[in-house]
N, C-alpha and C. Protein backbone atom coordinates (compact mmCIF):
# COMPACT_ATOMS: atom_id res chain seq x y z
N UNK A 1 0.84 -1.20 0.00
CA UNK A 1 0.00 0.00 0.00
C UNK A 1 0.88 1.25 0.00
N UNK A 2 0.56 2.00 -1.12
CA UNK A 2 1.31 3.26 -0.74
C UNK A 2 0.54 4.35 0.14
N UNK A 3 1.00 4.22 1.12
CA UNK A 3 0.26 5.20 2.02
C UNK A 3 1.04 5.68 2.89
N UNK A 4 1.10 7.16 3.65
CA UNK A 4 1.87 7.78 4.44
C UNK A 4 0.76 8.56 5.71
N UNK A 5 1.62 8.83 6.74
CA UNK A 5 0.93 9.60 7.42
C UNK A 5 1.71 11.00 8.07
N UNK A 6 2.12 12.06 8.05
CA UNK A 6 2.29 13.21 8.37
C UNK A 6 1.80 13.74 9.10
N UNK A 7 2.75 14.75 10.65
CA UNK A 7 2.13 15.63 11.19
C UNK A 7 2.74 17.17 11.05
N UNK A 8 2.07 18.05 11.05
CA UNK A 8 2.66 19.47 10.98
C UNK A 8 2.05 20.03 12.29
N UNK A 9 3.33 20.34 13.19
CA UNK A 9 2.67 21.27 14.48
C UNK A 9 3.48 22.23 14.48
N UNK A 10 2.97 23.94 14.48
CA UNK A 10 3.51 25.14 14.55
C UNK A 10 2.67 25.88 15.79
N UNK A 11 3.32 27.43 16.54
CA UNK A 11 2.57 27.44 17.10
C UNK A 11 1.16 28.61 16.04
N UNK A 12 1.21 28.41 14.84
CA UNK A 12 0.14 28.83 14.20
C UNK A 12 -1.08 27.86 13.44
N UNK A 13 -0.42 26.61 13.04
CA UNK A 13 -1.54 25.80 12.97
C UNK A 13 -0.79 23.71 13.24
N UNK A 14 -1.88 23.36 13.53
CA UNK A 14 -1.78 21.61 13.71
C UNK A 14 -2.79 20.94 12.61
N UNK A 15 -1.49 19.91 11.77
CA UNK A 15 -2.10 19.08 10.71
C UNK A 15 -1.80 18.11 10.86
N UNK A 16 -2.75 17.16 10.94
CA UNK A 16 -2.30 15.49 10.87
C UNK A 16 -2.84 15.29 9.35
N UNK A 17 -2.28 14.61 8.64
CA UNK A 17 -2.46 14.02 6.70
C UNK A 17 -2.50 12.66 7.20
N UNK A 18 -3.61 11.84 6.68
CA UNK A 18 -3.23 10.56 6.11
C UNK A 18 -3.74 10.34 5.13
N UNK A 19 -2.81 9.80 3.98
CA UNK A 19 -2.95 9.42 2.92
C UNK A 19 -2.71 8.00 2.06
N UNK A 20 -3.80 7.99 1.38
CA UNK A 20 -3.91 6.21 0.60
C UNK A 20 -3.85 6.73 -0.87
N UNK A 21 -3.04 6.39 -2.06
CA UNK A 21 -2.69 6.60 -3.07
C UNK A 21 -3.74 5.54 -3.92
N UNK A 22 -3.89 4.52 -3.39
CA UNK A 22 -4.34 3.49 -3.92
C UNK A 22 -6.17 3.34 -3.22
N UNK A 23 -6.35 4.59 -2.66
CA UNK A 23 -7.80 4.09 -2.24
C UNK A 23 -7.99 4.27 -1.45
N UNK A 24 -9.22 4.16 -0.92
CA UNK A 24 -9.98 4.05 0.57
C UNK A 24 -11.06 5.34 1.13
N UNK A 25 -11.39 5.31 2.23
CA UNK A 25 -12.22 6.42 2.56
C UNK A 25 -11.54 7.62 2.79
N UNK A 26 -12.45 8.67 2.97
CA UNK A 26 -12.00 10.57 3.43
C UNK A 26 -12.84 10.99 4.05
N UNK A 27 -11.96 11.84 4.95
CA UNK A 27 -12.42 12.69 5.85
C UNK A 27 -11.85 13.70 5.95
N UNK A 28 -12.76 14.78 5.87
CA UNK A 28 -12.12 16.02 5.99
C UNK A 28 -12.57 17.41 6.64
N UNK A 29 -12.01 17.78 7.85
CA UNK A 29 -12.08 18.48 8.84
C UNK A 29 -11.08 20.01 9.17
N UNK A 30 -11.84 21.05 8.47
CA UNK A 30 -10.48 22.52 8.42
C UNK A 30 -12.11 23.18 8.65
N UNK A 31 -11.46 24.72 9.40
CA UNK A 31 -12.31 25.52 9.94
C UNK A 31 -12.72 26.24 8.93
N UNK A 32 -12.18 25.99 7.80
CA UNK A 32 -12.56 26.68 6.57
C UNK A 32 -13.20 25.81 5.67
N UNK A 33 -14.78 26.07 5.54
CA UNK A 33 -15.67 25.07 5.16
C UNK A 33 -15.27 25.31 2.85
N UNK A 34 -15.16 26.10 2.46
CA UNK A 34 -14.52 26.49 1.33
C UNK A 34 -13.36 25.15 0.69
N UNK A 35 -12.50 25.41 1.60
CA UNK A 35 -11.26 24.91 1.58
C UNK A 35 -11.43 23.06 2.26
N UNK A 36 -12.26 22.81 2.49
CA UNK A 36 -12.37 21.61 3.63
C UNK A 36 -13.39 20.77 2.08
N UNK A 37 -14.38 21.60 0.95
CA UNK A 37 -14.65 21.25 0.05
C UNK A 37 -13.51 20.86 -1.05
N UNK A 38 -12.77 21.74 -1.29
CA UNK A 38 -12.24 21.51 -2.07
C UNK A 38 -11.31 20.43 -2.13
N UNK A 39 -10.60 20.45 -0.71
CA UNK A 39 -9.75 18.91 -0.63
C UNK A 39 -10.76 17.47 -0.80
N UNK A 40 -12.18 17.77 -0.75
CA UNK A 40 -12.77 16.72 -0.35
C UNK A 40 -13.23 15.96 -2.05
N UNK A 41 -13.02 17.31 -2.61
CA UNK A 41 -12.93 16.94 -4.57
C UNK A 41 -11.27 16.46 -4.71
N UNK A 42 -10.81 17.04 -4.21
CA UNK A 42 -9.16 16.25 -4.45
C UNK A 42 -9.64 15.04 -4.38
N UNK A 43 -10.08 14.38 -3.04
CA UNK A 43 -9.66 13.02 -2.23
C UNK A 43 -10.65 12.26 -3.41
N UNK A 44 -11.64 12.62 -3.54
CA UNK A 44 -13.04 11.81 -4.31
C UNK A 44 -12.65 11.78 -5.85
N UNK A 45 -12.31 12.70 -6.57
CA UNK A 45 -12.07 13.00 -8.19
C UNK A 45 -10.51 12.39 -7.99
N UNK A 46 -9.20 12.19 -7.11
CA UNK A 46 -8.03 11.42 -7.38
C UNK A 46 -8.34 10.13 -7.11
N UNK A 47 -9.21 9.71 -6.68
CA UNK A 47 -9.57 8.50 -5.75
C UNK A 47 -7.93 7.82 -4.59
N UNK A 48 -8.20 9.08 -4.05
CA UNK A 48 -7.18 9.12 -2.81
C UNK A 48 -7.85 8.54 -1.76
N UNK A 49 -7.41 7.97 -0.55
CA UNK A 49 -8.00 7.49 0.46
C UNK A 49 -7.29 8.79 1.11
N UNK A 50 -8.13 9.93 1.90
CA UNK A 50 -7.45 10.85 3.12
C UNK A 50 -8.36 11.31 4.25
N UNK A 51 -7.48 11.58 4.93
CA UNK A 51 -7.84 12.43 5.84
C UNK A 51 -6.66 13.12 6.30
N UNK A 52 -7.49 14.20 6.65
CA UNK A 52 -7.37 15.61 7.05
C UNK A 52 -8.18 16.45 8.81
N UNK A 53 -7.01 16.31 9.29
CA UNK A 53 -7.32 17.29 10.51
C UNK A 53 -6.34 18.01 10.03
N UNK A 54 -7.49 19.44 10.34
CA UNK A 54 -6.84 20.61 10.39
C UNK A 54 -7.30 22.15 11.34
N UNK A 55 -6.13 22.20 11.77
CA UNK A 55 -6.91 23.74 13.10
C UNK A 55 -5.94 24.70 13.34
N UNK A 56 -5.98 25.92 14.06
CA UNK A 56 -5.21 26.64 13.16
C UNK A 56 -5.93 28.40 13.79
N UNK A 57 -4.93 29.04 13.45
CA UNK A 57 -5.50 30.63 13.59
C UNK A 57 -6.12 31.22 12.36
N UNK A 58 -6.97 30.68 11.89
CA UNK A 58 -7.66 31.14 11.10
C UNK A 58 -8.74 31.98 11.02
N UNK A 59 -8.54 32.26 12.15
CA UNK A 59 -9.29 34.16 12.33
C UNK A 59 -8.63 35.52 12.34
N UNK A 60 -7.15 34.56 12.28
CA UNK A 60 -6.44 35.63 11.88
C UNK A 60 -6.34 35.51 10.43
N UNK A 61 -6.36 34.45 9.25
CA UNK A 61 -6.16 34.40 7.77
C UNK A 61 -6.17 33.08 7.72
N UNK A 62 -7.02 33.07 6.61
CA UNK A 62 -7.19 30.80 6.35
C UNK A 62 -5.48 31.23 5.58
N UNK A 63 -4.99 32.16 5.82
CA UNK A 63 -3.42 31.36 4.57
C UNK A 63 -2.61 30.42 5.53
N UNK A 64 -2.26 30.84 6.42
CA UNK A 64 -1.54 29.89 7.52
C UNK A 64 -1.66 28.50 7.29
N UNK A 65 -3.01 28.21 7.74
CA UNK A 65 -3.83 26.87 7.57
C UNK A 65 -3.54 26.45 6.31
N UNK A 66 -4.19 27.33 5.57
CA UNK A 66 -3.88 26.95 3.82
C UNK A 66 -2.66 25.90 3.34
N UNK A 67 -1.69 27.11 3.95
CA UNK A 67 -0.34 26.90 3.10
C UNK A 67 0.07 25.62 3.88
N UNK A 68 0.11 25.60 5.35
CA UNK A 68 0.34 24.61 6.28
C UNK A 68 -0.12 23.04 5.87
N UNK A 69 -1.51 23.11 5.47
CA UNK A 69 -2.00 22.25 4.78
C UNK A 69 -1.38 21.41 3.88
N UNK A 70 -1.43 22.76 2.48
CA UNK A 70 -0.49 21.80 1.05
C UNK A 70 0.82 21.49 1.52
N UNK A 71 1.96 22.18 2.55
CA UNK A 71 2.60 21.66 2.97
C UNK A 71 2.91 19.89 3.77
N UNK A 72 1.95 19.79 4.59
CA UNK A 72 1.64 18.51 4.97
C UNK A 72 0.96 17.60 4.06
N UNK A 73 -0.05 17.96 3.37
CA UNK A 73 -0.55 17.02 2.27
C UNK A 73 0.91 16.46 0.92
N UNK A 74 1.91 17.32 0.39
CA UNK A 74 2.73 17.44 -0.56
C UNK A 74 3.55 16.58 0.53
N UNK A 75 3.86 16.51 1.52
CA UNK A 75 5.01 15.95 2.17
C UNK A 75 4.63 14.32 2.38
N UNK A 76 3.33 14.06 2.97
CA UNK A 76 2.81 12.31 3.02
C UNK A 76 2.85 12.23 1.35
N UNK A 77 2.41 13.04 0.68
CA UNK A 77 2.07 12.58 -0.69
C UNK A 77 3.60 11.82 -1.31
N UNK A 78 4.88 12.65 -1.33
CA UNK A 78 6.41 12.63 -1.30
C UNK A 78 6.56 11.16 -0.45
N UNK A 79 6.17 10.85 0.63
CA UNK A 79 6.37 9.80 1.36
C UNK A 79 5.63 8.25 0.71
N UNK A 80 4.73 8.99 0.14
CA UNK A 80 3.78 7.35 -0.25
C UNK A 80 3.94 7.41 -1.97
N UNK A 81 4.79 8.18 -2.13
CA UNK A 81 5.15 7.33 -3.64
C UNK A 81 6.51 6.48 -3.47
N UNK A 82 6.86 6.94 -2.51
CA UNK A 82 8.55 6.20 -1.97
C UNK A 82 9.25 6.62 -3.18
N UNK A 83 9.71 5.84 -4.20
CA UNK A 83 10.75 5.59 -4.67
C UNK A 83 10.68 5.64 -6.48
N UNK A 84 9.18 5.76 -6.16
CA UNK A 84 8.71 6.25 -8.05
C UNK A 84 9.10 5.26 -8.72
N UNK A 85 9.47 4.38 -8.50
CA UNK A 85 9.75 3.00 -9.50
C UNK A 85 8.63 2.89 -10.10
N UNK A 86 8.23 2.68 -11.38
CA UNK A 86 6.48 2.29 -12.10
C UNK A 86 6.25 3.52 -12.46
N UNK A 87 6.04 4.50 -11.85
CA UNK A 87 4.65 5.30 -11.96
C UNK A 87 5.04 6.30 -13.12
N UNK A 88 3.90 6.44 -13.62
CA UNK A 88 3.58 7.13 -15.00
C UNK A 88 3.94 8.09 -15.43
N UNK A 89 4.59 9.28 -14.33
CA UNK A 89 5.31 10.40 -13.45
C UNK A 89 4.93 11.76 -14.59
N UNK A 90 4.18 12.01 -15.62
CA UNK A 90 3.19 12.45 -16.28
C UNK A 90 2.21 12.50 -16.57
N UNK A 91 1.30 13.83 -16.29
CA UNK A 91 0.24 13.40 -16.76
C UNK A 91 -0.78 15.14 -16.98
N UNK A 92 -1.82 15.05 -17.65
CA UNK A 92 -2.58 16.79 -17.52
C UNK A 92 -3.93 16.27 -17.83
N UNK A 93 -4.46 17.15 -17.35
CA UNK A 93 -6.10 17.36 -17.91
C UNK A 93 -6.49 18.34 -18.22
N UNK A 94 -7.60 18.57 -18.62
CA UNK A 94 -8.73 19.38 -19.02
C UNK A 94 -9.37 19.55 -18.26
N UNK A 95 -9.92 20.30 -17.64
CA UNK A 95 -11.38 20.21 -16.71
C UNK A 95 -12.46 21.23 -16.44
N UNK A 96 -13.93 21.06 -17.20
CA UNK A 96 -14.48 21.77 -17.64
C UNK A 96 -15.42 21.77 -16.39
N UNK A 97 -15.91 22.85 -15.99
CA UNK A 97 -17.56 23.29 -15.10
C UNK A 97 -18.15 24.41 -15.13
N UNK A 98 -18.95 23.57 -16.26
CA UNK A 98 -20.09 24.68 -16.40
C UNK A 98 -19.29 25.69 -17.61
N UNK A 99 -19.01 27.22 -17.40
CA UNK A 99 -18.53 27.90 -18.39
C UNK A 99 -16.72 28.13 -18.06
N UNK A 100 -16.29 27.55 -17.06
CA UNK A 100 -15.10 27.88 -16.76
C UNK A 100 -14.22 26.32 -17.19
N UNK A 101 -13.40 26.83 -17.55
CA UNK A 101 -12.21 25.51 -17.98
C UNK A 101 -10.72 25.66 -17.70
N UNK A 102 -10.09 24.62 -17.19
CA UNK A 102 -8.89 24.91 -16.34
C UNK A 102 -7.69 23.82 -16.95
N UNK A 103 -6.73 23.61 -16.97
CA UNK A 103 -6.06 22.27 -17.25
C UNK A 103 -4.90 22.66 -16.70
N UNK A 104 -4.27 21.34 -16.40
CA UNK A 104 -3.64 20.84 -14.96
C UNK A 104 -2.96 20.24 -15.83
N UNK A 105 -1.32 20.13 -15.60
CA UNK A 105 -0.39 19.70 -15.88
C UNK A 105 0.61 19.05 -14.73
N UNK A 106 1.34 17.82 -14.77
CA UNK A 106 1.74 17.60 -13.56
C UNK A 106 3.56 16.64 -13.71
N UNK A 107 4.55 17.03 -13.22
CA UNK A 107 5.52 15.98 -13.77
C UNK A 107 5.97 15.57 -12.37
N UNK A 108 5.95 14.13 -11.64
CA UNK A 108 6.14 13.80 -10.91
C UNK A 108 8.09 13.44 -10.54
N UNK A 109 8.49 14.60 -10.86
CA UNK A 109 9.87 14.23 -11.70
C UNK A 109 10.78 14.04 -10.14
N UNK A 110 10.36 15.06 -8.88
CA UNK A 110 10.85 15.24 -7.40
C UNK A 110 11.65 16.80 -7.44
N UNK A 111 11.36 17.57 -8.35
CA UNK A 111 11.33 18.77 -8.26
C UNK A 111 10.33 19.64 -8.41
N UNK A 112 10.39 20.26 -6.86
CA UNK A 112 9.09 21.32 -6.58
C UNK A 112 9.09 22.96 -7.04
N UNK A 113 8.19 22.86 -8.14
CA UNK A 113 7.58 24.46 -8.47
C UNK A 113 6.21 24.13 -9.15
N UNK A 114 5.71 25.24 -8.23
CA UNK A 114 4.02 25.67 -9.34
C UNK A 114 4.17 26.69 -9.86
N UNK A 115 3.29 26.81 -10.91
CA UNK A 115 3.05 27.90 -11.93
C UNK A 115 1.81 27.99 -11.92
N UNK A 116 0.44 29.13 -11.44
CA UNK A 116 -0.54 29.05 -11.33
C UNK A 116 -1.03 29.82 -11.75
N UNK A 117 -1.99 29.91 -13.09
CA UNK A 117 -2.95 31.11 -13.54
C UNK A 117 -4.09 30.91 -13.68
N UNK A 118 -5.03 31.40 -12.88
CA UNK A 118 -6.38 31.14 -12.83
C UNK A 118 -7.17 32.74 -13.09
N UNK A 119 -8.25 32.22 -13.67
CA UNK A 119 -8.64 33.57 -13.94
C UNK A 119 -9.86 33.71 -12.61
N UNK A 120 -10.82 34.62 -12.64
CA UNK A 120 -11.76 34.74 -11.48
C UNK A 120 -11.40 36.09 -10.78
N UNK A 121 -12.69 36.12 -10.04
CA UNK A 121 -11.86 37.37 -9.08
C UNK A 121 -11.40 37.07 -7.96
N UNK A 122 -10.07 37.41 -7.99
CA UNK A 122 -9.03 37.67 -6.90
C UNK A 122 -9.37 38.27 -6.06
N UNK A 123 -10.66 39.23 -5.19
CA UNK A 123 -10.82 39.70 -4.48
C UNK A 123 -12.05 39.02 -3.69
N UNK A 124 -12.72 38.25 -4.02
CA UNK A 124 -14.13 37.91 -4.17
C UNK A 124 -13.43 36.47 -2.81
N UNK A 125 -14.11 36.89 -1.44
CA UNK A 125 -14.17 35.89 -0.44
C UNK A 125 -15.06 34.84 -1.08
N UNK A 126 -14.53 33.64 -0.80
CA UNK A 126 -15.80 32.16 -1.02
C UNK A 126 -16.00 31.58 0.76
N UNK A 127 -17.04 32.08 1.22
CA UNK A 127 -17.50 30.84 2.84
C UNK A 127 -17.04 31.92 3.33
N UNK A 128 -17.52 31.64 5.37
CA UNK A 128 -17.14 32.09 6.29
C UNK A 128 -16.02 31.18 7.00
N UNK A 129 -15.34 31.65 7.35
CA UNK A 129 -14.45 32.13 7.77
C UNK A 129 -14.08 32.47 5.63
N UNK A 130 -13.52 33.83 5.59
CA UNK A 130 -13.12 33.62 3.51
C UNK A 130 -12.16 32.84 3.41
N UNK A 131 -12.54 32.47 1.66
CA UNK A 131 -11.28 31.76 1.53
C UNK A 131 -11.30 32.38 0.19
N UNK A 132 -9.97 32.81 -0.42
CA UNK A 132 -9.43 33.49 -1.64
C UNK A 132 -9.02 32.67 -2.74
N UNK A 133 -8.60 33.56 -3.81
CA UNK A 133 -7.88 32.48 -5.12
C UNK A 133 -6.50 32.27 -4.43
N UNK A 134 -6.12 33.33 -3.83
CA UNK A 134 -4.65 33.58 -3.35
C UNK A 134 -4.43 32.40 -2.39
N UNK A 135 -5.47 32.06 -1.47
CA UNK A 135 -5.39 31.04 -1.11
C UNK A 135 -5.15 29.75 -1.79
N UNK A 136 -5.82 29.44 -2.73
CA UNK A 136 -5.43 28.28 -3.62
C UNK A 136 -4.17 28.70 -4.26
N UNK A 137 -3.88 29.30 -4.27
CA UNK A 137 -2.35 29.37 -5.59
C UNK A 137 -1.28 28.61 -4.09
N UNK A 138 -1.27 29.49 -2.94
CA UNK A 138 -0.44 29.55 -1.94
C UNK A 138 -0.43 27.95 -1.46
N UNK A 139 -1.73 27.68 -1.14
CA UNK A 139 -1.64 25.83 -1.38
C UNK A 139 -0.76 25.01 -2.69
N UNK A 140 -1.47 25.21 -3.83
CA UNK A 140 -0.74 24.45 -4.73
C UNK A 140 1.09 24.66 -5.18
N UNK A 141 1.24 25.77 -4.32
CA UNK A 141 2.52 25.91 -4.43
C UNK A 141 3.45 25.07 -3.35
N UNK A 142 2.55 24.93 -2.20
CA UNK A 142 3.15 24.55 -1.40
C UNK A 142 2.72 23.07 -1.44
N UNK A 143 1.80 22.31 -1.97
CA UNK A 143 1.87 21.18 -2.40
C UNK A 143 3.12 20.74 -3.07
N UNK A 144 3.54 21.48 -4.32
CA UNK A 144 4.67 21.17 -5.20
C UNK A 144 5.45 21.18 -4.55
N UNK A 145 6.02 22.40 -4.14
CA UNK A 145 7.22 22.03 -2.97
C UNK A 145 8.00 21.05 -2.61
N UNK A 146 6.60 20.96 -1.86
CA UNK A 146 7.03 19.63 -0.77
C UNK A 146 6.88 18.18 -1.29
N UNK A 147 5.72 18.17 -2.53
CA UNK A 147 6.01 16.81 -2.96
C UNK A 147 6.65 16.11 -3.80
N UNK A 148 7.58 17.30 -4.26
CA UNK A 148 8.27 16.49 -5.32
C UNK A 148 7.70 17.18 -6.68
N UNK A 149 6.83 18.11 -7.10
CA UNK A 149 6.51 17.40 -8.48
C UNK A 149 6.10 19.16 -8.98
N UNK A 150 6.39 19.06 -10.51
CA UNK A 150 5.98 20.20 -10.67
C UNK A 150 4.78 20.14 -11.51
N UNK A 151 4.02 21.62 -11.38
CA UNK A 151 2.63 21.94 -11.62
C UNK A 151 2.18 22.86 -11.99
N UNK A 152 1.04 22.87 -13.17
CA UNK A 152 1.20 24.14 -14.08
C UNK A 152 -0.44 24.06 -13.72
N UNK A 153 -1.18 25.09 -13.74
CA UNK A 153 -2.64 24.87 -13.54
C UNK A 153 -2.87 26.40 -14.16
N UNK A 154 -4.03 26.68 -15.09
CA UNK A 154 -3.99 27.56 -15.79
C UNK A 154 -5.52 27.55 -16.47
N UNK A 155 -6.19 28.51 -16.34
CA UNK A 155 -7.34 28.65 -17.19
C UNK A 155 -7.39 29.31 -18.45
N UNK A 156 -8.29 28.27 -19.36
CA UNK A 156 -8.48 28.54 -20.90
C UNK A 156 -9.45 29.28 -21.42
N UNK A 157 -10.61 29.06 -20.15
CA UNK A 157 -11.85 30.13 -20.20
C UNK A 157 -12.58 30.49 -19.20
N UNK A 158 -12.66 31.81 -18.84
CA UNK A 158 -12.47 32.19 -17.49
C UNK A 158 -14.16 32.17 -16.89
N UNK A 159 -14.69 32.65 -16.06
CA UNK A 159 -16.09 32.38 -15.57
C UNK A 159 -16.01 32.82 -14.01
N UNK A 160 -16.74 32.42 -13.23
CA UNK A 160 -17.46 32.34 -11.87
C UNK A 160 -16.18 31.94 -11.44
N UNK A 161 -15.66 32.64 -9.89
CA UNK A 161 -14.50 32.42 -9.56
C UNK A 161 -14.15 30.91 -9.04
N UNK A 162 -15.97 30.64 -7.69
CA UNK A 162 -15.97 29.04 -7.58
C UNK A 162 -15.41 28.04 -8.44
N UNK A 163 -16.62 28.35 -9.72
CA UNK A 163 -16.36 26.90 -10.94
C UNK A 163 -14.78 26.93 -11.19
N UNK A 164 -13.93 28.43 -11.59
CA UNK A 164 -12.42 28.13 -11.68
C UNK A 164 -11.76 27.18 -10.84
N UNK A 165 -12.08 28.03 -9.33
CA UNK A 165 -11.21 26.91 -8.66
C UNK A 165 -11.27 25.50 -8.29
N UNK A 166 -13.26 25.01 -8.72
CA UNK A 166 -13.10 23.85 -8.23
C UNK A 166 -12.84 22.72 -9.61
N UNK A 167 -12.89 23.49 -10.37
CA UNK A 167 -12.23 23.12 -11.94
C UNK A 167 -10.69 22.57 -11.78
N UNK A 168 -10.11 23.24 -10.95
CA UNK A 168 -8.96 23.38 -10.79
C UNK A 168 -8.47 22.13 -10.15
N UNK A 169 -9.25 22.32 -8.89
CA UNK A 169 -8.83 21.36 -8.00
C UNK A 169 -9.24 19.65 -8.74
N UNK A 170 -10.30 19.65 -8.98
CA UNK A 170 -10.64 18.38 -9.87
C UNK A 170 -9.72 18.06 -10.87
N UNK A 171 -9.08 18.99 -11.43
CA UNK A 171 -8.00 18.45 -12.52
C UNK A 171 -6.62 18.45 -11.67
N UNK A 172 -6.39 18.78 -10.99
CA UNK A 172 -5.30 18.83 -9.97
C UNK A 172 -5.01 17.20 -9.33
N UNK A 173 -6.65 17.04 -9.05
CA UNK A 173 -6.90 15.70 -8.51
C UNK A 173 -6.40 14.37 -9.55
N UNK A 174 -6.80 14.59 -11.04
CA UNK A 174 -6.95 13.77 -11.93
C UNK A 174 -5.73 13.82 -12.21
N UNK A 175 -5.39 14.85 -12.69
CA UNK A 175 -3.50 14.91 -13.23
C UNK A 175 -2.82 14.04 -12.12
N UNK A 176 -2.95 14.16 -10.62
CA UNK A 176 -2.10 13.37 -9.53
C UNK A 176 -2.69 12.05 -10.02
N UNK A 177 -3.43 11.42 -9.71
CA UNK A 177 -3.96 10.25 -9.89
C UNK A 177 -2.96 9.55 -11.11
N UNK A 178 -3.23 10.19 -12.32
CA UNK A 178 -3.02 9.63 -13.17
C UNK A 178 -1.48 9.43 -13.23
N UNK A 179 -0.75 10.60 -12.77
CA UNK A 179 0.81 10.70 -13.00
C UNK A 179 1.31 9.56 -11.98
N UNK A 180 0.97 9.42 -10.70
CA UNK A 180 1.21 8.18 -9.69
C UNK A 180 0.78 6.76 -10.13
N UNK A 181 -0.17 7.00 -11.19
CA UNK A 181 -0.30 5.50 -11.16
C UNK A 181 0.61 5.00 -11.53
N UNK A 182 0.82 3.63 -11.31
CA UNK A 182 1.69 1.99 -11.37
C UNK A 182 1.38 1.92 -12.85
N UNK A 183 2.29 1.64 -13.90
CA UNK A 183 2.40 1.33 -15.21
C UNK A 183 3.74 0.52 -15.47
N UNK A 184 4.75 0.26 -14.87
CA UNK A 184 5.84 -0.02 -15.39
C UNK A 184 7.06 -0.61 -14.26
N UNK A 185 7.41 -1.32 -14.29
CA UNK A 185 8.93 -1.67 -13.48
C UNK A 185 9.82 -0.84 -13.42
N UNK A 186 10.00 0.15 -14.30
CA UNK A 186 11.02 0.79 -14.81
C UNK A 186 11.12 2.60 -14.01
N UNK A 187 12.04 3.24 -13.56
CA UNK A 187 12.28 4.53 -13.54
C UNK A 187 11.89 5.55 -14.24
N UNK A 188 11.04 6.09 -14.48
CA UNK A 188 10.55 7.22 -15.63
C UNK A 188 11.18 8.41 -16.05
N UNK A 189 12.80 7.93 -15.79
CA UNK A 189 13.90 9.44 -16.59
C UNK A 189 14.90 8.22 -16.89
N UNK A 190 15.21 8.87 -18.00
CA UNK A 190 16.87 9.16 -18.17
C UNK A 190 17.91 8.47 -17.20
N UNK A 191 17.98 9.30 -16.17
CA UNK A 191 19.09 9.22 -15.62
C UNK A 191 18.73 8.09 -14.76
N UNK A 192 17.38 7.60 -14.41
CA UNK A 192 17.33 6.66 -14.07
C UNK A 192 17.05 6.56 -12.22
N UNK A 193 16.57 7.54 -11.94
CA UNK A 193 16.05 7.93 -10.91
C UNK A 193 15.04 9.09 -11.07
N UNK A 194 14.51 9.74 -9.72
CA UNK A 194 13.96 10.49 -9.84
C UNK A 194 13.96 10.95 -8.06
N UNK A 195 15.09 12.15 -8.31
CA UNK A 195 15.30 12.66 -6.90
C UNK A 195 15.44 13.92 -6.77
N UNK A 196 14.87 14.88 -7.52
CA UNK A 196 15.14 16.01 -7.94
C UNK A 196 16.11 16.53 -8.88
């Protein structure tokens, strides 16, 4: 089973990650009901097995939490591919809702950078406690980071700021899925590793 479990304790927020690559149930628990959706389209559209505790000063700014988050999620994620032997370590989508369309690019290569352009408004709170676009970029950056992999997420036709981001996240979900899956015995570079 590739699966990991991660804790992040600061004195600004506490994350426990557990993660199943290969499956299983989710749960997902952040004071930011916005943000607590959107991982919950990660876990369901990658067919990830997770959970997620998450808590946090988020009355002072869901970014803390946010970023804290993709941090701990990118780091079990880094842990439960181990060693990348097999996996497909490419992959992108398309992902259409409604009038907004987004596509997700992903190279599981073990070097971390995002590149994130989403269209929507950047000012426009989603839920109580808010949650921003800035918030999602600041996550998916800090997903890459930490897991190894780089990530291009970018909209083709812009719309309702929601549908962008949860466009986003659904192809975010699918691109991971697909780039981790098991296809091969073999190393997926060149050089014959994959360690950054």
């Amino acid at each position: 089973m590739r699966s990991a479990k991660f804790e992040r304790s600061s004195q600004e927020t506490q994350i426990v990650i557990v993660l199943n690559l290969d499956g299983g149930p989710s749960s997902v628990s952040t004071p930011v009901p916005f943000f607590s959706h959107m991982l919950n389209q990660f876990a369901v559209h990658g067919s990830i097995g997770l959970s997620v505790e998450a808590t946090g000063d988020w009355m002072v700014d869901a970014h803390h939490l946010v970023e804290d988050t993709g941090i701990a999620l990118g780091s079990a994620f880094r842990s439960a591919l181990g060693d990348r032997v097999g996996i497909e370590r490419f992959a992108d989508r398309v992902i259409p809702l409604d009038e907004s369309l987004v596509q997700v690019a992903v190279d599981l290569s073990g070097r971390g950078m995002a590149v994130v352009e989403l269209a929507g408004n950047h000012s426009l709170a989603l839920g109580t406690p808010p949650f921003y676009m800035e918030h999602a970029e600041e996550f998916f950056a800090a997903f890459a980071r930490h897991g190894g992999c780089t990530l291009h997420i970018r909209s083709l036709s812009d719309g309702n700021t929601h549908h962008q981001l949860e466009a986003a996240f659904k192809g975010f979900a699918r691109a991971v899925r697909d780039a981790a899956r098991v296809t091969s015995t073999q190393v997926p570079s060149s050089k014959g590793l994959l360690d950054g």
